[in-house]
Protein backbone atom coordinates (compact mmCIF):
# COMPACT_ATOMS: atom_id res chain seq x y z
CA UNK A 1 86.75 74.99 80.72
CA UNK A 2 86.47 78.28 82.09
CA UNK A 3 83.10 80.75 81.27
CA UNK A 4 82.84 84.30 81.77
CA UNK A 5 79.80 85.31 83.63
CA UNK A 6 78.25 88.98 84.04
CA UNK A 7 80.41 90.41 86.63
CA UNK A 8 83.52 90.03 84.57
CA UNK A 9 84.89 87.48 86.88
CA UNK A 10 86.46 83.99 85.22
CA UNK A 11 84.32 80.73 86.63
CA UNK A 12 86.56 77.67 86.50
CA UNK A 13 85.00 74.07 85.90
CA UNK A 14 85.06 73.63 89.51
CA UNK A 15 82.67 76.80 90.00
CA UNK A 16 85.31 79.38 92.02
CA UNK A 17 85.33 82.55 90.32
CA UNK A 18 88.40 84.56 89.53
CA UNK A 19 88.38 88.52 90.27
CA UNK A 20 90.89 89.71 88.00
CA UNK A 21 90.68 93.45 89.20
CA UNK A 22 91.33 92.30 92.40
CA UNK A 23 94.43 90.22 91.49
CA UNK A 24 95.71 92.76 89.22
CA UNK A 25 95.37 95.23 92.36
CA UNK A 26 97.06 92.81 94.72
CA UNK A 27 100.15 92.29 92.31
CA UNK A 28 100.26 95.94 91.10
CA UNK A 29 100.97 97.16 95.25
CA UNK A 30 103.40 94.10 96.04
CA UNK A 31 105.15 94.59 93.29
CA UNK A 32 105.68 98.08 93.50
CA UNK A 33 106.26 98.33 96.81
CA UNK A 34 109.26 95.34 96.20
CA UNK A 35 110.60 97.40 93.77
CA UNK A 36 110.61 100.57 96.33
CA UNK A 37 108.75 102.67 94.38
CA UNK A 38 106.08 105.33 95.58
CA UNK A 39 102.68 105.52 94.28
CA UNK A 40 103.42 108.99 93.45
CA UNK A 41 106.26 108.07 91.47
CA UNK A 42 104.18 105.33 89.30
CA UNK A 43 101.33 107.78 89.41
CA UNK A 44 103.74 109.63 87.38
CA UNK A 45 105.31 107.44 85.25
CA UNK A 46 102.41 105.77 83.79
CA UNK A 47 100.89 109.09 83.03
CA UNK A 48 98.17 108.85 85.75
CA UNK A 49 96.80 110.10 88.96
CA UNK A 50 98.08 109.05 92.53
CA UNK A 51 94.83 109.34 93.47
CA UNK A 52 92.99 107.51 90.52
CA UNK A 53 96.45 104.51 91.06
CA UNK A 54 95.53 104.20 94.62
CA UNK A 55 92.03 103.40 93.55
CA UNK A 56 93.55 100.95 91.30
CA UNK A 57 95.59 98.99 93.94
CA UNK A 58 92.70 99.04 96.06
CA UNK A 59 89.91 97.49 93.56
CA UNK A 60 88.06 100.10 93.97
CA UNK A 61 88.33 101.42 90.06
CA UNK A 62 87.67 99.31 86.68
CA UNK A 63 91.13 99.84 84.89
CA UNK A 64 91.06 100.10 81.46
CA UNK A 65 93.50 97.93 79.67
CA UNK A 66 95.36 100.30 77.78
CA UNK A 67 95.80 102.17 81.77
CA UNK A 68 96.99 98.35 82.78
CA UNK A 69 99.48 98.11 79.85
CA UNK A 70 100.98 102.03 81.08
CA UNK A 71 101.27 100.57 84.78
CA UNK A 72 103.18 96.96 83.67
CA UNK A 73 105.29 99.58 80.80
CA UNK A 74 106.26 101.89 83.87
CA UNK A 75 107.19 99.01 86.44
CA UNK A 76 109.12 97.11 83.49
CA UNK A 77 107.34 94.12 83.69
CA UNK A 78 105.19 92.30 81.39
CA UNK A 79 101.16 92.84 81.78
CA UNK A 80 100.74 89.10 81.95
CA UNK A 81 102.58 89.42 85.41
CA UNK A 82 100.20 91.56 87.08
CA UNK A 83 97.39 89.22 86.32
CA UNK A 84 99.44 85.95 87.53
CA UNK A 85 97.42 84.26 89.99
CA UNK A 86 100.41 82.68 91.58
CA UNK A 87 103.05 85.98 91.07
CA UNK A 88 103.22 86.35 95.21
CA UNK A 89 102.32 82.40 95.94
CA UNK A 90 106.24 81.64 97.26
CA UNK A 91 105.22 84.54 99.99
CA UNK A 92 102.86 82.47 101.17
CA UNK A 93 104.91 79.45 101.69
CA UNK A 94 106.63 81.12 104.12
């Protein structure tokens, strides 16, 4: 059964904790950069800052959810997929 502790991190019954800002960062840049799109150009689309969306894909900011909903509405994909733990995982296997 999973908890949530202080940090906003998920711990698992097996104790590892979960940073969702930092997998939400990781899948927002490989995404978008396998879709060929600039940060400038998502900046934009999503009604944002480059500067605050490179923040973003580095961890470095605490996105709101409605500002995570804009990001998944201007890449076309569903929010749910930017917080997939496994999204990238076939990468890996190779």
């Amino acid at each position: 059964m999973a908890v949530l502790n202080s940090s906003l991190t998920i711990m698992n019954s097996a104790s590892q904790s979960i940073d969702y800002r930092k997998i939400f960062a990781r899948n927002l840049r490989k995404y978008r950069r396998f879709i060929e799109k600039s940060q400038e150009s998502l900046a934009l689309d999503a009604e944002m800052s480059r500067s605050y969306l490179n923040g973003v894909e580095l961890g470095k900011r605490n996105i709101s959810i409605d500002n995570m909903g804009a990001l998944a509405h201007a890449l076309k994909i569903p929010l749910k997929d930017l917080l997939d733990l496994n999204l990238f995982d076939a990468e890996k296997a190779e």
